[in-house]
C-alpha atoms as a PDB file:
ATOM      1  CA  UNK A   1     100.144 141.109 145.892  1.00  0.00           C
ATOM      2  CA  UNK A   2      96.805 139.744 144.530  1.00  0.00           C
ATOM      3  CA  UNK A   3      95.818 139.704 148.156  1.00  0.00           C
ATOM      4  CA  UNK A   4      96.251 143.247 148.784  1.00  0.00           C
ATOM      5  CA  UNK A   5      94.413 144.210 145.537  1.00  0.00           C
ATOM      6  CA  UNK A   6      91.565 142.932 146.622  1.00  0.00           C
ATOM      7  CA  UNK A   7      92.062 143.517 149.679  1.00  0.00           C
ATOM      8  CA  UNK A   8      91.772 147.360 148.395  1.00  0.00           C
ATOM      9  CA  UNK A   9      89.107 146.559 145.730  1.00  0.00           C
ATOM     10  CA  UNK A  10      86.689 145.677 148.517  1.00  0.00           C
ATOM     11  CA  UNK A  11      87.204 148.626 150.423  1.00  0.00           C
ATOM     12  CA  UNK A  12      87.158 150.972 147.683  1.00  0.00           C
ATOM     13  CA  UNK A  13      83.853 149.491 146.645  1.00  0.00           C
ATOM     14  CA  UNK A  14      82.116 149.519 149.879  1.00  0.00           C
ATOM     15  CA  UNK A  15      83.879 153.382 150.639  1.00  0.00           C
ATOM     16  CA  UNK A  16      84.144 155.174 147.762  1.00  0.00           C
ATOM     17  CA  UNK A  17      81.862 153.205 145.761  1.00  0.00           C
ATOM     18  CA  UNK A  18      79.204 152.571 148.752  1.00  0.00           C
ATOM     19  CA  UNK A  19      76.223 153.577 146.760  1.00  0.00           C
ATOM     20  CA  UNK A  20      75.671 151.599 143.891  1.00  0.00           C
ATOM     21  CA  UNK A  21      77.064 148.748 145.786  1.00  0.00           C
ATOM     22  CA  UNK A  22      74.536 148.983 148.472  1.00  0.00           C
ATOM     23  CA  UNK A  23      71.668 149.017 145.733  1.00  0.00           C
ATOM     24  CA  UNK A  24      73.884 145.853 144.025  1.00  0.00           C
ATOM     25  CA  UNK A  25      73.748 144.297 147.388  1.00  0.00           C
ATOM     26  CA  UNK A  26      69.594 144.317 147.535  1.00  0.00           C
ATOM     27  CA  UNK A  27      69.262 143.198 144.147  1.00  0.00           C
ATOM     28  CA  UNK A  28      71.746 140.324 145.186  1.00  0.00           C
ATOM     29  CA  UNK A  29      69.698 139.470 148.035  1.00  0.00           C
ATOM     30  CA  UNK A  30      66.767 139.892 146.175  1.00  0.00           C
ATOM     31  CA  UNK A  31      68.237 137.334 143.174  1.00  0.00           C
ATOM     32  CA  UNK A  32      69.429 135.202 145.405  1.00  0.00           C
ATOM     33  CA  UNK A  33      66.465 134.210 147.867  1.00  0.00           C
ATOM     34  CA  UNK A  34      65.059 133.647 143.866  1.00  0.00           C
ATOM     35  CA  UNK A  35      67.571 130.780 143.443  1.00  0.00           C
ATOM     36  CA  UNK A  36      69.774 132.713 140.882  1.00  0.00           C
ATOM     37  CA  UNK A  37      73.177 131.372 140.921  1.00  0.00           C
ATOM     38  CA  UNK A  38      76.926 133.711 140.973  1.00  0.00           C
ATOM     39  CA  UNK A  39      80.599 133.699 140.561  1.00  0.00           C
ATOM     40  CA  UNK A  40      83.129 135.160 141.249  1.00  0.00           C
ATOM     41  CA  UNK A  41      84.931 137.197 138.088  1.00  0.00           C
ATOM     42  CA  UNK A  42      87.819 139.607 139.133  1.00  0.00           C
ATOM     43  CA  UNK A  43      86.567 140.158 142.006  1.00  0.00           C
ATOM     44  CA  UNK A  44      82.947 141.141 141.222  1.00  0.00           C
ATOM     45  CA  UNK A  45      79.993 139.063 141.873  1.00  0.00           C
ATOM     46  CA  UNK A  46      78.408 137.930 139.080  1.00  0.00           C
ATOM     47  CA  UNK A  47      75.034 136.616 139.212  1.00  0.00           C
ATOM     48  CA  UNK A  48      72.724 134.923 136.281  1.00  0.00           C
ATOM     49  CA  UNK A  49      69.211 136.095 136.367  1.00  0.00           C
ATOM     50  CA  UNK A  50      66.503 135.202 134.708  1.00  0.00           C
ATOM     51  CA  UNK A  51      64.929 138.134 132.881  1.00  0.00           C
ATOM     52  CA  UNK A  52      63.606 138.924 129.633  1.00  0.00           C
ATOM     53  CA  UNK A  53      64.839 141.563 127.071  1.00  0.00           C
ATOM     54  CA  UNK A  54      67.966 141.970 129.545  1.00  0.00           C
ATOM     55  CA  UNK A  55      71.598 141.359 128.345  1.00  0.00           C
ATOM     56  CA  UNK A  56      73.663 143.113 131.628  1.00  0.00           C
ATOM     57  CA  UNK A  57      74.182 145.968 134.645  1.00  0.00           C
ATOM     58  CA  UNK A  58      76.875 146.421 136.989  1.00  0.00           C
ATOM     59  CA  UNK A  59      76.188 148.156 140.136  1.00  0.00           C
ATOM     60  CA  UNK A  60      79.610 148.323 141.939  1.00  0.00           C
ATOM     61  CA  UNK A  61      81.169 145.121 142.410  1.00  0.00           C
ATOM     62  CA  UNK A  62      77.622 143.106 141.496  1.00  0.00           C
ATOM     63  CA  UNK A  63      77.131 142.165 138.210  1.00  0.00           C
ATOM     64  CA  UNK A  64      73.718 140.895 136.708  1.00  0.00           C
ATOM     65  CA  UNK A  65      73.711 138.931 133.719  1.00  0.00           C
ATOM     66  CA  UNK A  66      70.509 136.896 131.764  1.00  0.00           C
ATOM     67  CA  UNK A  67      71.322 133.401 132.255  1.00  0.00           C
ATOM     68  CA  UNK A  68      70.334 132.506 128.966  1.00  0.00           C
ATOM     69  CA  UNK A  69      73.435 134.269 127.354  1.00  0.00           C
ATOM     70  CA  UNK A  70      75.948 131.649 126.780  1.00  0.00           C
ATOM     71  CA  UNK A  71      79.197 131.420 125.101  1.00  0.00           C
ATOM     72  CA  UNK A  72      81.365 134.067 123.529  1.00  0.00           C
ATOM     73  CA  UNK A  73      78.886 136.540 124.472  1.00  0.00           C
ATOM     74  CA  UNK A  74      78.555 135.897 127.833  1.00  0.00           C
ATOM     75  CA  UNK A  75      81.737 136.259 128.234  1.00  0.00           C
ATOM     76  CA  UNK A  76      82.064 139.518 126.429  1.00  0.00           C
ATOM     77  CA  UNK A  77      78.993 141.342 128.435  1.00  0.00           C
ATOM     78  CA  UNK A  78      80.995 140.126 131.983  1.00  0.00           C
ATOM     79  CA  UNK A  79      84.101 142.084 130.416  1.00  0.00           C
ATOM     80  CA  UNK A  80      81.746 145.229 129.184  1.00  0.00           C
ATOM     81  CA  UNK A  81      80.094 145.100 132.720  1.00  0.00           C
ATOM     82  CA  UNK A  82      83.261 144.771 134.669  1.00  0.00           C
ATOM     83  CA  UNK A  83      84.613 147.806 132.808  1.00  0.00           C
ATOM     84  CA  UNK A  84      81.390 149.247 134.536  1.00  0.00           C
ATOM     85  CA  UNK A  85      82.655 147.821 137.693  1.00  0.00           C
ATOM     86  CA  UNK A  86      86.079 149.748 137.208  1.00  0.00           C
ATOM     87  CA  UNK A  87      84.191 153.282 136.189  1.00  0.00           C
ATOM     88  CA  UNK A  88      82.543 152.625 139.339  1.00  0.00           C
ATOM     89  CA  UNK A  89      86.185 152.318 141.385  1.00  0.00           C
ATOM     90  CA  UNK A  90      87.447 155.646 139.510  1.00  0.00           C
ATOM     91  CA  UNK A  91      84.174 157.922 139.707  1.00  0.00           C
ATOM     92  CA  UNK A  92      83.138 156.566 143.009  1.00  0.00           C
ATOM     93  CA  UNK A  93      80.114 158.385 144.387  1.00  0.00           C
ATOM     94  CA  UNK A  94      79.308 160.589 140.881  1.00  0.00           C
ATOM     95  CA  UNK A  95      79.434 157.207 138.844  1.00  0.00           C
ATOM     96  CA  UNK A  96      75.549 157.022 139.594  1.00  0.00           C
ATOM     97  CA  UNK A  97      75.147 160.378 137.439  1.00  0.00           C
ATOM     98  CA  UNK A  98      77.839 159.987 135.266  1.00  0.00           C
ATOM     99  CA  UNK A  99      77.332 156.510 134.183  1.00  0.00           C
ATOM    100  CA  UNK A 100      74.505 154.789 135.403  1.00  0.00           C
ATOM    101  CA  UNK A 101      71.676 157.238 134.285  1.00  0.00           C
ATOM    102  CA  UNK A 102      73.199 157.966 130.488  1.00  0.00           C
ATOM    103  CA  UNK A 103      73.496 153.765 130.280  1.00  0.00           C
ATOM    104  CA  UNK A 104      70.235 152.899 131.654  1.00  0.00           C
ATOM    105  CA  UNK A 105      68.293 155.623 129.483  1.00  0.00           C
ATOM    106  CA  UNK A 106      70.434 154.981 126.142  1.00  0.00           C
ATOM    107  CA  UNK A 107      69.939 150.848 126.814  1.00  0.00           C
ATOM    108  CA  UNK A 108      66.093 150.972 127.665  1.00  0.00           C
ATOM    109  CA  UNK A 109      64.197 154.184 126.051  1.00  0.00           C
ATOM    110  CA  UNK A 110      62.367 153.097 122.949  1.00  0.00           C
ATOM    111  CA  UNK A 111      63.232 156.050 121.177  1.00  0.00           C
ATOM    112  CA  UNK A 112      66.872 155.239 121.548  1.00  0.00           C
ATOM    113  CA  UNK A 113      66.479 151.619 120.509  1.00  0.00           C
ATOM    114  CA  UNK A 114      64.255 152.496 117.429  1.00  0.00           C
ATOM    115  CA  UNK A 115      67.161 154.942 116.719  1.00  0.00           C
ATOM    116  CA  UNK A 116      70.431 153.193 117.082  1.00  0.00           C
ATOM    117  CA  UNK A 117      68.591 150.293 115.205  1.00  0.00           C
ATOM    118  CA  UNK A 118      67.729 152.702 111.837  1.00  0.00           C
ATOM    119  CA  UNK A 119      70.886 154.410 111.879  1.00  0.00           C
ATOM    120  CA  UNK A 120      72.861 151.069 112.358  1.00  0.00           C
ATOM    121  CA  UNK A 121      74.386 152.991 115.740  1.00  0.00           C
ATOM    122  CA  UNK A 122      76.530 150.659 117.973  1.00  0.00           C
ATOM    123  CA  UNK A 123      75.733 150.478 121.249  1.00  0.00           C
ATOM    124  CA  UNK A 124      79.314 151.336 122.865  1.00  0.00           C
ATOM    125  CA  UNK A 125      79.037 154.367 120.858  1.00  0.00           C
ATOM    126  CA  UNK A 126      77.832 155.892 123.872  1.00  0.00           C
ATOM    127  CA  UNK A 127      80.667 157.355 125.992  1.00  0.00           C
ATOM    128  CA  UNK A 128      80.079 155.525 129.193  1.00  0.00           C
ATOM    129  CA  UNK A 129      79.410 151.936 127.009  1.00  0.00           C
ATOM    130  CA  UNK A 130      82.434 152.418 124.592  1.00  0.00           C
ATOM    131  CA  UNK A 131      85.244 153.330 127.934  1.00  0.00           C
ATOM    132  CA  UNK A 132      83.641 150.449 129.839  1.00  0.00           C
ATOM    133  CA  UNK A 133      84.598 148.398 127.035  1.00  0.00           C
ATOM    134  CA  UNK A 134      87.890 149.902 127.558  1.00  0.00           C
ATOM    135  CA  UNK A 135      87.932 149.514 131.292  1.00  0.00           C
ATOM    136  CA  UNK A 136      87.322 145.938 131.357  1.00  0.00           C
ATOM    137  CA  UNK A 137      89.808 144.836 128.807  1.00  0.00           C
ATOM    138  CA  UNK A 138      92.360 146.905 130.715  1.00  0.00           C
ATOM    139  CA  UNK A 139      90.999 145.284 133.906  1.00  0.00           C
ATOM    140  CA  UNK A 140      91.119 141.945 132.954  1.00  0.00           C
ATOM    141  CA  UNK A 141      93.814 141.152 130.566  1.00  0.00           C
ATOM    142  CA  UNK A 142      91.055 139.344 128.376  1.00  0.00           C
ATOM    143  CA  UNK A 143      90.226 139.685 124.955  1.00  0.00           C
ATOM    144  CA  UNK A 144      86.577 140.202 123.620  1.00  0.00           C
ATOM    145  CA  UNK A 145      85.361 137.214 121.194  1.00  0.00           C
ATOM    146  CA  UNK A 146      81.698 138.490 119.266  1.00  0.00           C
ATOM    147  CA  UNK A 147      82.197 140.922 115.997  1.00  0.00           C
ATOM    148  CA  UNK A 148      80.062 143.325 117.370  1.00  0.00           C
ATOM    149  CA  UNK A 149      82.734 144.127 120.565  1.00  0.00           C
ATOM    150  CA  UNK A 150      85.554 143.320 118.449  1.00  0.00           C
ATOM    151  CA  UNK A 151      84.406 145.610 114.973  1.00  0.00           C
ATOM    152  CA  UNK A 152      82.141 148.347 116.991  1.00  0.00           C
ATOM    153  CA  UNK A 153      83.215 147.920 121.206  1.00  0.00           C
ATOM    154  CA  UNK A 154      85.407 151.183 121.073  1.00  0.00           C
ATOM    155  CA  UNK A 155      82.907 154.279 120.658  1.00  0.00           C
ATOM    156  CA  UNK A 156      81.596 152.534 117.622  1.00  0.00           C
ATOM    157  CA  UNK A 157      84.824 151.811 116.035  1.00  0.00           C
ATOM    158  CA  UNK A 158      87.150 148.741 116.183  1.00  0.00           C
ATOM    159  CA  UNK A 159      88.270 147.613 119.208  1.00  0.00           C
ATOM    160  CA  UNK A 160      92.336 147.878 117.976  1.00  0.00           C
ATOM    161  CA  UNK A 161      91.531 150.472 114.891  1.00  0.00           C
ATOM    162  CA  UNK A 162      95.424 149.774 114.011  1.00  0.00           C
ATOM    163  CA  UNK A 163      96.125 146.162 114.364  1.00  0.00           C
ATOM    164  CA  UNK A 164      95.587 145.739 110.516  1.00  0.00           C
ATOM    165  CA  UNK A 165      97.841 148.686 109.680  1.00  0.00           C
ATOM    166  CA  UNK A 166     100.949 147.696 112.347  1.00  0.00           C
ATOM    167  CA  UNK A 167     100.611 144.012 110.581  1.00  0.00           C
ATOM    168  CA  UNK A 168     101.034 145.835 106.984  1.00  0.00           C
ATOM    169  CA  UNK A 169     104.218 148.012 108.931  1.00  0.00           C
ATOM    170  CA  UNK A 170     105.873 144.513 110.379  1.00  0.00           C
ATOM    171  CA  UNK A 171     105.444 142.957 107.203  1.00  0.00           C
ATOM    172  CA  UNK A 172     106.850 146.037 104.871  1.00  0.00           C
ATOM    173  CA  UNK A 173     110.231 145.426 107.415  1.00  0.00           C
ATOM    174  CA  UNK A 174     110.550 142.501 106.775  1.00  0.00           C
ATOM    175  CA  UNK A 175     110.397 142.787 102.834  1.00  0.00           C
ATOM    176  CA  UNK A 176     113.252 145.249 102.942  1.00  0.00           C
END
């Protein structure tokens, strides 16, 4: 069975998806003959680059990372940019409009930094940041591990707004 999904993944990407993973592709090429190094994560290519005043991108199945995040929050950004990897699987060719553009101009126009940072704005607020938070939890069965995904990774809010209030239900049962 896991052969067959990605079996499909892979032609899905390079069909459906063959845009953004054509553009992934060249930046691949481009990191690689730079010495960047890559893994494999759910089927996606992930490779660390080195790059200042970057965190992530997903284009198709190719994920770019700095290679100077470590830890918990390297592991949450290949989750958040995997969920971009999924968008890309469901939207197909449109997923350049629909969620490329909005993410690259709300992660990179001054404006929008200067903003988010003085009304204390999360960045998954955005609709195409908060359901790729959403997508790549679904996708990968993992959990994110940094407050910021955990408290703000769904639209803003908390990434399970009810886990506090179905632990006060389970223990109110078990009282009675």
């Amino acid at each position: 069975m896991k052969l067959i999904r990605s079996i499909l993944f892979y032609f899905w990407q390079f069909t459906y998806a063959i845009a953004q993973n054509i553009i992934g592709l060249g930046m691949l090429l481009v990191y690689k003959i730079k010495g960047s190094e890559s893994e494999f994560f759910h089927n996606a290519l992930v490779t660390y680059i080195d790059r200042k005043n970057f965190g992530g991108v997903s284009l198709g199945m190719f994920i770019f990372i700095n290679k100077d995040i470590t830890g918990d929050k390297r592991h949450d950004i290949k989750i958040h940019e995997y969920g971009h990897t999924v968008q890309s699987l469901i939207l197909g060719p449109v997923w350049l409009v629909v969620i490329a553009l909005p993410s690259v101009i709300w992660c990179g126009l001054p404006a929008l930094i200067k903003w988010r940072k003085k009304k204390n704005v999360s960045y998954y607020w955005l609709y195409c940041e908060g359901w790729s938070n959403l997508c790549g939890l679904f996708a990968t069965k993992d959990k994110f591990l940094t407050e910021d995904c955990l408290k703000r990774g769904r639209y803003g809010k908390p990434i399970n707004p009810n886990y506090n209030e179905r632990k006060n239900i389970k223990g109110r049962k078990r009282n009675k």
